[in-house]
C-alpha atoms as a PDB file:
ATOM      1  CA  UNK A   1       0.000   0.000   0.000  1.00  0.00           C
ATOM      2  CA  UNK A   2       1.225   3.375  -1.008  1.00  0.00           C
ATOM      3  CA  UNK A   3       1.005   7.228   0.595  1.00  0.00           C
ATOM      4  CA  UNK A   4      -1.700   7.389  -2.291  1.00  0.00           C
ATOM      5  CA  UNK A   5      -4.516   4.923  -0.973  1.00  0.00           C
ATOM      6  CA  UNK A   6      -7.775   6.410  -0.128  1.00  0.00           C
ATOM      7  CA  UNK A   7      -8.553   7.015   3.339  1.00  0.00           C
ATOM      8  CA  UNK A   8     -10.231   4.001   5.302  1.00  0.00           C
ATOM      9  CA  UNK A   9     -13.145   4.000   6.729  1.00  0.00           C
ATOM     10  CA  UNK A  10     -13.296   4.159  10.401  1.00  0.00           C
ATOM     11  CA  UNK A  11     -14.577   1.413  12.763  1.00  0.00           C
ATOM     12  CA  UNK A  12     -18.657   0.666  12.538  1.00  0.00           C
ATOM     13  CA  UNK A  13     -20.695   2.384  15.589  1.00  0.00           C
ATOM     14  CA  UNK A  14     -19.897   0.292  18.540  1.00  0.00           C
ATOM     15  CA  UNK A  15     -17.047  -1.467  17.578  1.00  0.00           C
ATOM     16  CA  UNK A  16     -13.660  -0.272  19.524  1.00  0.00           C
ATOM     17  CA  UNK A  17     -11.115   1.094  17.765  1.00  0.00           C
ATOM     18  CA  UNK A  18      -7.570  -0.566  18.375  1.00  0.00           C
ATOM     19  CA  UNK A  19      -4.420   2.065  18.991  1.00  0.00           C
ATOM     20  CA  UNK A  20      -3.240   2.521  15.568  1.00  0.00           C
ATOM     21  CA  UNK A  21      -6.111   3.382  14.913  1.00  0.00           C
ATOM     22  CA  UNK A  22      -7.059   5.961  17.510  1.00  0.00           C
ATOM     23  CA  UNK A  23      -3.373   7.369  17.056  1.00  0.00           C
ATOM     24  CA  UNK A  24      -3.856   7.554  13.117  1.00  0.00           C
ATOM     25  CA  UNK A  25      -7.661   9.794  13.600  1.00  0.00           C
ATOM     26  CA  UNK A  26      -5.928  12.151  16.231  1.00  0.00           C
ATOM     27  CA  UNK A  27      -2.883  12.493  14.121  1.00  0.00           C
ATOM     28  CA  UNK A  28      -5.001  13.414  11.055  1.00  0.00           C
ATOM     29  CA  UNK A  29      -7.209  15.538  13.278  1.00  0.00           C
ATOM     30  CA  UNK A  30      -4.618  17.655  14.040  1.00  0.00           C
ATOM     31  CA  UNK A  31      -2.795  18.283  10.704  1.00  0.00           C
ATOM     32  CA  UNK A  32      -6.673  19.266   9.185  1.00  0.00           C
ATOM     33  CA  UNK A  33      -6.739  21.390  12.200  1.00  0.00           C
ATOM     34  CA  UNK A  34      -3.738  23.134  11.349  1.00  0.00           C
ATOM     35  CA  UNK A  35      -4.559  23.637   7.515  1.00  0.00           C
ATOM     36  CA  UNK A  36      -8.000  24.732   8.642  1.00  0.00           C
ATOM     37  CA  UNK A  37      -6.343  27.427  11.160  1.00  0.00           C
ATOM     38  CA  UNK A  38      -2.897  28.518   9.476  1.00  0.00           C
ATOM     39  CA  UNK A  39      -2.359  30.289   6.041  1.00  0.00           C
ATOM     40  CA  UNK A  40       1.122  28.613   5.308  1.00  0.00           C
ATOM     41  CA  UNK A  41       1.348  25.752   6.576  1.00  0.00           C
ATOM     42  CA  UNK A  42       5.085  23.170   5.638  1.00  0.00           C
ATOM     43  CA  UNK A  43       5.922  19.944   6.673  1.00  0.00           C
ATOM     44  CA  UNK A  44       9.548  18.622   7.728  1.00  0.00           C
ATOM     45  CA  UNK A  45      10.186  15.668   5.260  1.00  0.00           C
ATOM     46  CA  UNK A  46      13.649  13.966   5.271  1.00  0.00           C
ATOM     47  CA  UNK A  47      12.823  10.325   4.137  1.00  0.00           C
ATOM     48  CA  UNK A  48      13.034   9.468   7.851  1.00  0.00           C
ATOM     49  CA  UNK A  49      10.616   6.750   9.186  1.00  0.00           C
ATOM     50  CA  UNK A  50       8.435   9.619  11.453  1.00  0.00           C
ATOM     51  CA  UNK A  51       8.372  11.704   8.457  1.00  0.00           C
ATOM     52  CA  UNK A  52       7.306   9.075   5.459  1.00  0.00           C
ATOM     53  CA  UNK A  53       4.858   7.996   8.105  1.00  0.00           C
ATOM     54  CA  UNK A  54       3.558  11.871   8.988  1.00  0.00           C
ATOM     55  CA  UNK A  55       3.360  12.376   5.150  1.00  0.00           C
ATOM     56  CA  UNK A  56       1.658   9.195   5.054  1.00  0.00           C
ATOM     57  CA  UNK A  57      -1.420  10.773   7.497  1.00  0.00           C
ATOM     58  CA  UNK A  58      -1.137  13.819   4.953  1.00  0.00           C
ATOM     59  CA  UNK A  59      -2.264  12.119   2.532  1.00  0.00           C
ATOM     60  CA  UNK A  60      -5.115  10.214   4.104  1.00  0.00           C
ATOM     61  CA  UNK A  61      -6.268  13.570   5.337  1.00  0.00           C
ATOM     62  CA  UNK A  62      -7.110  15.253   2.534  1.00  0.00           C
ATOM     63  CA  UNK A  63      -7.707  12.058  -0.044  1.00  0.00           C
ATOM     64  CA  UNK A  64      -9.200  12.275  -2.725  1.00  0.00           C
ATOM     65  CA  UNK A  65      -7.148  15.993  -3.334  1.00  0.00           C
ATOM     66  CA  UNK A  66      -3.186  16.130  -3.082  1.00  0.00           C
ATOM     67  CA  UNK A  67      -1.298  17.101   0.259  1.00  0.00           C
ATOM     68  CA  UNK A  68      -2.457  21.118   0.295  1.00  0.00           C
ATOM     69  CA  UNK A  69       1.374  22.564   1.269  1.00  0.00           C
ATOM     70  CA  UNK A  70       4.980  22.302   1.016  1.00  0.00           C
ATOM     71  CA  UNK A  71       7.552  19.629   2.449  1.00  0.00           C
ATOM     72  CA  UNK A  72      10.441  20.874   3.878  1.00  0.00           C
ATOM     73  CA  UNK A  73      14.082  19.706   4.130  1.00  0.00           C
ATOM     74  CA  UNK A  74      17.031  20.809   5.756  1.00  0.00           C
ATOM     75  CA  UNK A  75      19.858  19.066   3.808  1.00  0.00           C
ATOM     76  CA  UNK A  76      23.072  18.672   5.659  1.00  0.00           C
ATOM     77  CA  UNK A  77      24.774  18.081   2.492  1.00  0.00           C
ATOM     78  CA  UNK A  78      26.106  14.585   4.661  1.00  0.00           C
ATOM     79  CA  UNK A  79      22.722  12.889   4.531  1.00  0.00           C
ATOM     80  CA  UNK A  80      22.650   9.128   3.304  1.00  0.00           C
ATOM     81  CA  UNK A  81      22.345   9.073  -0.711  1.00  0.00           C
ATOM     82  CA  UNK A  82      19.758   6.433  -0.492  1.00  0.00           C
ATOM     83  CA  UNK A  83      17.705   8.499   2.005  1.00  0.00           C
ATOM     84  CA  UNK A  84      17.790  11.910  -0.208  1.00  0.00           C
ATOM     85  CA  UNK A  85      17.049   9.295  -3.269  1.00  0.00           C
ATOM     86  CA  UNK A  86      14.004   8.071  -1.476  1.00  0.00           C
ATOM     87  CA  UNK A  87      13.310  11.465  -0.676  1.00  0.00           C
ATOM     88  CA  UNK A  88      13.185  12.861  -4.113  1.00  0.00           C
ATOM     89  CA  UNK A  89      11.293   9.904  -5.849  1.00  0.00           C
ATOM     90  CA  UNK A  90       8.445  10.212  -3.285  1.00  0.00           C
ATOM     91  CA  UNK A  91       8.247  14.399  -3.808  1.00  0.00           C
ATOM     92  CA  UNK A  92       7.875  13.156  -7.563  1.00  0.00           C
ATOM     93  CA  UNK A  93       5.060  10.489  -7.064  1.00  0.00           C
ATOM     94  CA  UNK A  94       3.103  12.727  -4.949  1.00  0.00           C
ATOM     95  CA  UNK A  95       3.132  15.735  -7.025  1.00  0.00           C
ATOM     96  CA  UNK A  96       4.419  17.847  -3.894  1.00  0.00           C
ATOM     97  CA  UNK A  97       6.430  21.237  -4.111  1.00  0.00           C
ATOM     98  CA  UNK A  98      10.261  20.637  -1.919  1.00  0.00           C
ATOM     99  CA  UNK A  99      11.576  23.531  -0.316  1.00  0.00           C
ATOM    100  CA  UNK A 100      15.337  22.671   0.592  1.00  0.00           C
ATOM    101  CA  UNK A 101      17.587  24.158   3.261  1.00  0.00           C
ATOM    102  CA  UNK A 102      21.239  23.481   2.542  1.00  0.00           C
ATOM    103  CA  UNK A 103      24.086  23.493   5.675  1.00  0.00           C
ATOM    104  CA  UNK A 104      26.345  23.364   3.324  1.00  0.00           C
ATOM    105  CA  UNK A 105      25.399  26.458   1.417  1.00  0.00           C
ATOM    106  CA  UNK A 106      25.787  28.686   4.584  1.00  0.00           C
ATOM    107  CA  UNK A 107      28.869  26.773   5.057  1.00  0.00           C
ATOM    108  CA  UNK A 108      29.996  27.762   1.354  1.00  0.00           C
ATOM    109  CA  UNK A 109      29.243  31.498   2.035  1.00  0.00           C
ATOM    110  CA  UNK A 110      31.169  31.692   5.442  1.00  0.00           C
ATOM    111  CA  UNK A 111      28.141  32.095   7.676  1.00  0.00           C
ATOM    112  CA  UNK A 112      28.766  28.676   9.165  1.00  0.00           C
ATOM    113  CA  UNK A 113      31.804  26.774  10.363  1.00  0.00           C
ATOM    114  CA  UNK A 114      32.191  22.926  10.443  1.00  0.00           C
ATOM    115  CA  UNK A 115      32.224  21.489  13.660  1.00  0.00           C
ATOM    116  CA  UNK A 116      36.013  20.404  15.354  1.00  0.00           C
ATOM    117  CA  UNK A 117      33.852  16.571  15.484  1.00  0.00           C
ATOM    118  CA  UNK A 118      32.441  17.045  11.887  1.00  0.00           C
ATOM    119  CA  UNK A 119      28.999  16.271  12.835  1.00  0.00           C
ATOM    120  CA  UNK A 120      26.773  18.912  10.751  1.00  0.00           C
ATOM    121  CA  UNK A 121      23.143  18.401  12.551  1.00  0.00           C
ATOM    122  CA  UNK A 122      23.613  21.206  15.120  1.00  0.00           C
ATOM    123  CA  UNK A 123      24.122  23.480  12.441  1.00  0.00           C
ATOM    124  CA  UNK A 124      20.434  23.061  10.607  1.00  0.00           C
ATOM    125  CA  UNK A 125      19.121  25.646  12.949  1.00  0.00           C
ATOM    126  CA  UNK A 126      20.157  28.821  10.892  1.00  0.00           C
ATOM    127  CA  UNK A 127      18.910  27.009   7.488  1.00  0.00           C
ATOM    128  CA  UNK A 128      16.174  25.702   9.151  1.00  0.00           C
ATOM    129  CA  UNK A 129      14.817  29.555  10.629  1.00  0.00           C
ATOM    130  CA  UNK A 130      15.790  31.315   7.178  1.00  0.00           C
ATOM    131  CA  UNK A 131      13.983  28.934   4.907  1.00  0.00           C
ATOM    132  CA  UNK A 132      10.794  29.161   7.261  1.00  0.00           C
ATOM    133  CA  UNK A 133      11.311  33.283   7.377  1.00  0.00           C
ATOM    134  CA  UNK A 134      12.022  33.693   3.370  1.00  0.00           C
ATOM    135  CA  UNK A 135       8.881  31.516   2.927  1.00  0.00           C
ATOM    136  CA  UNK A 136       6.634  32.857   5.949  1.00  0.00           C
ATOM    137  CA  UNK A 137       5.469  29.936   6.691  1.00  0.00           C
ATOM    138  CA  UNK A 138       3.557  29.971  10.144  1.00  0.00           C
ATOM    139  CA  UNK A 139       3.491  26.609  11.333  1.00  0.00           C
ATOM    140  CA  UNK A 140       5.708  23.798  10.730  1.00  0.00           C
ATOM    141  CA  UNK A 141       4.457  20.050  11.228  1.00  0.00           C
ATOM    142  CA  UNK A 142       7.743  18.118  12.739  1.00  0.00           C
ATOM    143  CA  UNK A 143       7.972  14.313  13.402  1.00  0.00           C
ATOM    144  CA  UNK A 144       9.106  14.503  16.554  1.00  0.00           C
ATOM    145  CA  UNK A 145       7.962  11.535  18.852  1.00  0.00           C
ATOM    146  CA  UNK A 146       7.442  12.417  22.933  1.00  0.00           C
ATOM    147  CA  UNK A 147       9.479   8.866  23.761  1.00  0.00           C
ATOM    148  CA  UNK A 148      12.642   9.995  21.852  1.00  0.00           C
ATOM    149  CA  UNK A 149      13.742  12.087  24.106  1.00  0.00           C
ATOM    150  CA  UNK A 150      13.263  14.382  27.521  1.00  0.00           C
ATOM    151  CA  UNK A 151      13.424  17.533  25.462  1.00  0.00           C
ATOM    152  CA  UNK A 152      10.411  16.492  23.386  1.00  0.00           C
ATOM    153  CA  UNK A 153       8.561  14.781  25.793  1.00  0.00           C
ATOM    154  CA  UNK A 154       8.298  18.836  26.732  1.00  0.00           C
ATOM    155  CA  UNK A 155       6.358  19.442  23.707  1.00  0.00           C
ATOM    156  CA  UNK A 156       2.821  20.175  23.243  1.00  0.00           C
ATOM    157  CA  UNK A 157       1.155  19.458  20.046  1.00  0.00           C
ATOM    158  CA  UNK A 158       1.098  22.971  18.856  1.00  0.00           C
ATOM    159  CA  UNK A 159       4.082  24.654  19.960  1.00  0.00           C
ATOM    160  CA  UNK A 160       4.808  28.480  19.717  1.00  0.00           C
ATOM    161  CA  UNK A 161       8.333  29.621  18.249  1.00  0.00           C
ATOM    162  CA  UNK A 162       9.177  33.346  19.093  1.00  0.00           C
ATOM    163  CA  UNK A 163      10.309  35.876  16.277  1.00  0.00           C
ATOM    164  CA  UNK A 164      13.788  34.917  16.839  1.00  0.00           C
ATOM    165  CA  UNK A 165      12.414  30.776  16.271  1.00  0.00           C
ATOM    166  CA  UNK A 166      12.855  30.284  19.657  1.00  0.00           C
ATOM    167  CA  UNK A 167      11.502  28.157  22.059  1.00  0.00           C
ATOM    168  CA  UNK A 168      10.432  28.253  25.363  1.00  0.00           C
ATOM    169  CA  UNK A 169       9.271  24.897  27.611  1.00  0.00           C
ATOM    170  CA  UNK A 170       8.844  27.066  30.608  1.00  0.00           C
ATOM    171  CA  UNK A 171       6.173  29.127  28.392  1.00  0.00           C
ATOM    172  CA  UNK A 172       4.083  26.202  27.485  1.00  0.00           C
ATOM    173  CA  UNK A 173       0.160  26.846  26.399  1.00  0.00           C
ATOM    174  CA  UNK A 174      -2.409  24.002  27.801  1.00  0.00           C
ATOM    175  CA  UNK A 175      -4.194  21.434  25.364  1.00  0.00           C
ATOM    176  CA  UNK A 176      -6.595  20.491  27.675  1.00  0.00           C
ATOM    177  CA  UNK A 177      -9.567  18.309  25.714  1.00  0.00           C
ATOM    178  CA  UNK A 178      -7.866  18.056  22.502  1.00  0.00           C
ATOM    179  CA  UNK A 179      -8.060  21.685  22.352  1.00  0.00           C
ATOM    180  CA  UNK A 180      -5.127  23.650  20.247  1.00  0.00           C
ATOM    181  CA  UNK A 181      -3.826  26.872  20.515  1.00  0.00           C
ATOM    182  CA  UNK A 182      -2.195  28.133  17.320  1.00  0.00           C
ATOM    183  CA  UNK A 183      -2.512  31.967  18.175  1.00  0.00           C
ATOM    184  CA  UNK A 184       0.324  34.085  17.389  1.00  0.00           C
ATOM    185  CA  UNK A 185       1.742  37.446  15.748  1.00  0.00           C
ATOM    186  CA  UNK A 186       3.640  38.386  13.234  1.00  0.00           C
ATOM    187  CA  UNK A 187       7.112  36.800  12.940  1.00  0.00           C
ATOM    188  CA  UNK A 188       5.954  34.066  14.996  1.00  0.00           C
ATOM    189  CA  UNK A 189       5.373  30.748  13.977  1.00  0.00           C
ATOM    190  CA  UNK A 190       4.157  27.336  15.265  1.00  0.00           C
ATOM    191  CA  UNK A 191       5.793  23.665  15.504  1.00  0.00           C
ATOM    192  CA  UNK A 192       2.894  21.531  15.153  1.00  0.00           C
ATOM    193  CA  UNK A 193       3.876  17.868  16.129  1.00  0.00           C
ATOM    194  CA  UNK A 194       1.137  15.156  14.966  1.00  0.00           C
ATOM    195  CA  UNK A 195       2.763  11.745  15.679  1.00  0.00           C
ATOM    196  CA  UNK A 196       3.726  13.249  19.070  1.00  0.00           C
ATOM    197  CA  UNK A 197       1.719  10.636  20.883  1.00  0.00           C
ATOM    198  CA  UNK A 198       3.091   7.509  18.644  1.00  0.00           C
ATOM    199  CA  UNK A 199       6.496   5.619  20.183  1.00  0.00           C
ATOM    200  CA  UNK A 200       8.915   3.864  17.793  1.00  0.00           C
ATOM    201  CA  UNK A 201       7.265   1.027  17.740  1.00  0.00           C
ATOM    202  CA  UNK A 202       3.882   2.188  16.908  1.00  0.00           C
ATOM    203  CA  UNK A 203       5.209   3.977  14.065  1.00  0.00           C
ATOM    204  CA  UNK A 204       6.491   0.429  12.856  1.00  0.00           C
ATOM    205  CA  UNK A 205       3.156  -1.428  13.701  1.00  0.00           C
ATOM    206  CA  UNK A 206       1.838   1.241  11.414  1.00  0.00           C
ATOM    207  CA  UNK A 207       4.523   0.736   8.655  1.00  0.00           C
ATOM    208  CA  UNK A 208       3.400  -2.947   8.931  1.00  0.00           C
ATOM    209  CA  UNK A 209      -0.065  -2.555   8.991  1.00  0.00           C
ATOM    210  CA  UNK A 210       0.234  -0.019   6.140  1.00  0.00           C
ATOM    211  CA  UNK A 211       2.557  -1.042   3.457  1.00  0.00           C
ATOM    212  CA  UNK A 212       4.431   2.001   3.603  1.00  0.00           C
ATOM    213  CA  UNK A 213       8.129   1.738   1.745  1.00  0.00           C
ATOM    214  CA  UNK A 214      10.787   3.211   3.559  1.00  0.00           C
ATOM    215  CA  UNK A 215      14.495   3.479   2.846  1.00  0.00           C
ATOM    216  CA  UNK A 216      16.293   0.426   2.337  1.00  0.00           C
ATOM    217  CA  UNK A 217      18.809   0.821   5.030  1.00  0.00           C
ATOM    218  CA  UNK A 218      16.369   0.680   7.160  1.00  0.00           C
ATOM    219  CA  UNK A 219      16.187  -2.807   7.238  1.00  0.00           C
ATOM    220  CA  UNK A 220      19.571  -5.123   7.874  1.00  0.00           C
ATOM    221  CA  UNK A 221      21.346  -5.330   4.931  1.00  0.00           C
ATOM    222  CA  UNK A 222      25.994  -5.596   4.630  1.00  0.00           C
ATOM    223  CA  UNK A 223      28.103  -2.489   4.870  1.00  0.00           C
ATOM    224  CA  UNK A 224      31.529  -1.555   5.647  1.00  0.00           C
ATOM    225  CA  UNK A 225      31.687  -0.243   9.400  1.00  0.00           C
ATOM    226  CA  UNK A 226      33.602   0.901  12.134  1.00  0.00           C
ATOM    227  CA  UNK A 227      33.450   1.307  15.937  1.00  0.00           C
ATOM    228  CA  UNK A 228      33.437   4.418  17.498  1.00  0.00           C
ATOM    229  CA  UNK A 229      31.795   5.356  20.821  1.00  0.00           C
ATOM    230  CA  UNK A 230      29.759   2.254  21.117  1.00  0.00           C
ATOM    231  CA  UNK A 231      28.364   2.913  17.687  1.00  0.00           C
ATOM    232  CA  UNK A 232      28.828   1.479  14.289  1.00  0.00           C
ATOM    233  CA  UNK A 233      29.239   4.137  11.739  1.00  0.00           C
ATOM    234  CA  UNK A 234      29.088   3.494   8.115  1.00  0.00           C
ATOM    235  CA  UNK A 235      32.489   3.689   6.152  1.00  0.00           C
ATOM    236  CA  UNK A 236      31.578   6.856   3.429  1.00  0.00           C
ATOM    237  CA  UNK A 237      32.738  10.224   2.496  1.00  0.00           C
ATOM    238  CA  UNK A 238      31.959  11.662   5.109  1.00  0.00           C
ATOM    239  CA  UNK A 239      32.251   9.271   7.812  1.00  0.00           C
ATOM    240  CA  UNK A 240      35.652   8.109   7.925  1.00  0.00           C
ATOM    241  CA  UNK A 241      37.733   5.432  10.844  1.00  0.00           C
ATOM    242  CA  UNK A 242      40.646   7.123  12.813  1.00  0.00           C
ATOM    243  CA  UNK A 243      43.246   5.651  14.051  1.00  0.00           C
ATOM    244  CA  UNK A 244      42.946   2.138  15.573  1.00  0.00           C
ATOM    245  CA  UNK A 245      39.282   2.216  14.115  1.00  0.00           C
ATOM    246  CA  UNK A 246      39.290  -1.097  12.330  1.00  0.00           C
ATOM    247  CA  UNK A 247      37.156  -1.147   9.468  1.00  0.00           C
ATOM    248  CA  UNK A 248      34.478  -4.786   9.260  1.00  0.00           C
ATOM    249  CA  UNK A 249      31.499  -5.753   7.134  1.00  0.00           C
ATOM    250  CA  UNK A 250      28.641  -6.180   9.521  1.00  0.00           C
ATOM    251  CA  UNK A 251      24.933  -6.961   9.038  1.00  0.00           C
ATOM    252  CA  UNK A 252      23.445  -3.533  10.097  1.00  0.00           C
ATOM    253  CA  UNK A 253      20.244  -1.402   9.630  1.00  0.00           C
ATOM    254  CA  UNK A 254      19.292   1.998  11.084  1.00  0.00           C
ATOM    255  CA  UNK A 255      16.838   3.038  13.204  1.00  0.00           C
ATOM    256  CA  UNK A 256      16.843   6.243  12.797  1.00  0.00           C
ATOM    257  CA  UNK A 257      18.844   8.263   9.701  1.00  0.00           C
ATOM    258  CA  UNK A 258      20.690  11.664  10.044  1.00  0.00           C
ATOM    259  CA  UNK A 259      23.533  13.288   8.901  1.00  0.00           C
ATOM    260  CA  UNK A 260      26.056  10.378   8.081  1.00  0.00           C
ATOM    261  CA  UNK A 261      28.846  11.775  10.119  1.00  0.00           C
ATOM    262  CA  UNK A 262      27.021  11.087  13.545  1.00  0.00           C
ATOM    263  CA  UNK A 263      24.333   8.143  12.973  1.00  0.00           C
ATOM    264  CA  UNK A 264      25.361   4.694  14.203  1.00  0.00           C
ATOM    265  CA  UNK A 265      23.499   1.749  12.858  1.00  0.00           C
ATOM    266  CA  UNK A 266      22.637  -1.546  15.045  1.00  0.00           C
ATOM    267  CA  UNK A 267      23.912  -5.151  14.473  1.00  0.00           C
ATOM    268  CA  UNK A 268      20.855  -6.564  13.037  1.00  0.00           C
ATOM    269  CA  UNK A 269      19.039  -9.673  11.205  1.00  0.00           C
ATOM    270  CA  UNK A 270      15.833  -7.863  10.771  1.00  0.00           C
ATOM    271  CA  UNK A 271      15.158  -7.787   7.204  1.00  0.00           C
ATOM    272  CA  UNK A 272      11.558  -7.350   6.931  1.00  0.00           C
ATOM    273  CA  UNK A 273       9.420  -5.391   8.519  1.00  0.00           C
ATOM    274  CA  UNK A 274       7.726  -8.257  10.757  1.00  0.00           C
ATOM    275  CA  UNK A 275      11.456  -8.674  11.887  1.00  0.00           C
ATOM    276  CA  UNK A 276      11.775  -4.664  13.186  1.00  0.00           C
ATOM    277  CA  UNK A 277       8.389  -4.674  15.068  1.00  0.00           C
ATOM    278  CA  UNK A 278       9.795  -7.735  16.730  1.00  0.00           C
ATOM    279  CA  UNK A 279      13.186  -6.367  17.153  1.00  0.00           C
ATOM    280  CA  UNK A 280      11.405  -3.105  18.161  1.00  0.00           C
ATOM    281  CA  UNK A 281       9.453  -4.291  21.123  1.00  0.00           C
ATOM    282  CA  UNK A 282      12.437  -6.144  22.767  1.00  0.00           C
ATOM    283  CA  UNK A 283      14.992  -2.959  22.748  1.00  0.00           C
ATOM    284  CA  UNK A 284      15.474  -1.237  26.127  1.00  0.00           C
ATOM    285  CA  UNK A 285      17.644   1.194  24.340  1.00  0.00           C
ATOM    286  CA  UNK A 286      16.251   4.697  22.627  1.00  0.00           C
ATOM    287  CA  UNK A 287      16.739   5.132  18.798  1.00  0.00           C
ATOM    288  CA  UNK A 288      18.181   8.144  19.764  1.00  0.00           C
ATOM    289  CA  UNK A 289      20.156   7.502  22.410  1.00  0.00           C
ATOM    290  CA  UNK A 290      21.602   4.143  20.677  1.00  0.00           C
ATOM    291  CA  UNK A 291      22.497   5.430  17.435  1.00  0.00           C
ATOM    292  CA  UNK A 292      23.080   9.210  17.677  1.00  0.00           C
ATOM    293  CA  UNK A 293      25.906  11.040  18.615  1.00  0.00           C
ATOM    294  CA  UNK A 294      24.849  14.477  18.561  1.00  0.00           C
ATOM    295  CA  UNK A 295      22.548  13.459  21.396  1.00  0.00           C
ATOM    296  CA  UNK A 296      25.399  12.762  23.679  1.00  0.00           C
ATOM    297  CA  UNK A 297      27.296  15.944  23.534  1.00  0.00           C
ATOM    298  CA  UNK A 298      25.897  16.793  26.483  1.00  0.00           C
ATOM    299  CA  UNK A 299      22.167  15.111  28.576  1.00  0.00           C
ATOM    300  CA  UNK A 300      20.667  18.336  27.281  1.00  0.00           C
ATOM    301  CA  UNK A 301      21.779  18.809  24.093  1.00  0.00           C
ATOM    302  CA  UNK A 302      18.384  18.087  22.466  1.00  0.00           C
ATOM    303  CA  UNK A 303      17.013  20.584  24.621  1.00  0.00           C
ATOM    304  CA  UNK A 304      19.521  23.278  23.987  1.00  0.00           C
ATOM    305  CA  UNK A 305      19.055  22.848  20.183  1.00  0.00           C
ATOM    306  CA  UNK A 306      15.236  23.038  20.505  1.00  0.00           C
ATOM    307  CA  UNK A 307      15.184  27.001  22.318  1.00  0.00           C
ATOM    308  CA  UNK A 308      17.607  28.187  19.803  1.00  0.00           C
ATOM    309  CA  UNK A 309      14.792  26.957  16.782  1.00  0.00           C
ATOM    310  CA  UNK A 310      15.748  23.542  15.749  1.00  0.00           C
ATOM    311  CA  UNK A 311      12.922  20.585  16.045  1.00  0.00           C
END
């Protein structure tokens, strides 16, 4: 089943609805809400699992028509080829408009600096806040899940960004009966966060019970690797082993895909998608915290990222 189905009916009258399906009618409750209330809306799109499954609710929202705004990416320039290929081939089959923030165009034009560790994700906040200025878009749908980390688990489900894009958990409006809040002024904007309720593996139970094609490397497949801080990171470009770093083929996949230079992937036999929502349910570990290093810079680095504007 593709992002293009029709939208499925929902249960008869007196029949219960299971938890994919409650979490799929509140997630595309809230993304009509924000259409219905917002003049600009844009949606963060990467090729990520949370965001080819958000997408994925965009579409069953407003089925029969086509997905009523933008997608949004902010490119790294270090992202996984077969991610940005993914990417790009879905924009196409969907008929959607891409808006593209690129790190390494600031970089280019001096107005950022790579990173002493290389890792390029901290610096898609400037991109990130410029793209959503030059476009004035005034709320932004993010994939962020509440179990991924502390600094989300903050989050409402409409969340106000200043005029400088920043954020504020100490400043947070109530949602009290599904009620939500997207007043603001000029230069403001709102992160609206749909799947905010879903965990990891709901978002695969969905993927399952859906169809929904991801990225290969999301599933275990070989690849040249290395260790480095308890992670195995792929052999590329831009992810190369220092000294002592001994370079193996493992059977790997990701669970989560960023920039290339600080995702580890997991030692893995799961090669369908039956095999990850098994694999899935018996990890005690975070995607996140398992497989990303620019989580562990510091236990509130997430955090720190989100006030200065990035998701």
């Amino acid at each position: 089943m593709t992002l293009t189905h029709a939208y499925e009916a929902p249960a008869p009258a007196g029949e219960r609805l299971g938890v994919l399906d409650t979490l799929e009618a509140e997630s595309i409750h809230i993304i009509r809400e924000v259409v219905a209330e917002f003049e600009r809306p844009a949606m963060l799109f990467s090729g990520g699992k949370d965001s080819v499954v958000m997408l994925h609710l965009a579409a069953k929202a407003f089925w029969p028509g086509r997905v009523p705004f933008p997608v949004l990416h902010v490119d790294t320039g270090h992202n996984f080829p077969e991610v940005l290929d993914f990417r790009d081939r879905t924009v196409e089959r969907l008929g959607l408009k891409l808006v593209v923030g690129s790190v390494q165009e600031y970089i280019d034009r001096g107005e950022l600096a790579e990173r002493a560790d290389g890792t390029r994700n901290p610096l898609q906040t400037t991109p990130l806040l410029d793209t959503i200025a030059a476009h004035r878009f005034d709320a932004v749908f993010g994939g962020g899940r509440r179990d991924e980390d502390k600094a989300r688990a903050k989050e409402r489900i409409l969340s106000l960004r200043d005029e400088f894009g920043q954020w504020d958990p100490r400043n947070q409006r109530p949602e009290l009966w599904n009620l939500y809040n997207g007043r603001h002024t000029v230069g403001q904007h709102v992160r609206a966060f749909p799947i905010s309720n879903w965990t990891e593996l709901d978002i695969w139970r969905y993927i399952a019970r859906e169809g929904i094609e991801l990225p290969a490397i999301y599933y275990a497949h070989e690849r040249e690797v290395f260790r480095r801080d308890g992670m195995w990171r792929a052999v590329g470009e831009f992810s190369q082993p220092g000294p002592g770093e001994e370079v193996t083929v493992r059977t790997v996949r990701y669970r989560t895909v960023g920039d290339m230079s600080c995702t580890g992937a997991v030692l893995s036999e799961a090669y369908t998608v039956e095999d990850v929502v098994r694999e899935v349910a018996a990890s005690t570990l975070t995607e996140r915290g398992a497989t990303r290093a620019d989580d562990r810079i510091s236990e509130a680095a997430m955090e720190d990222r989100k006030k200065d504007g990035y998701f």
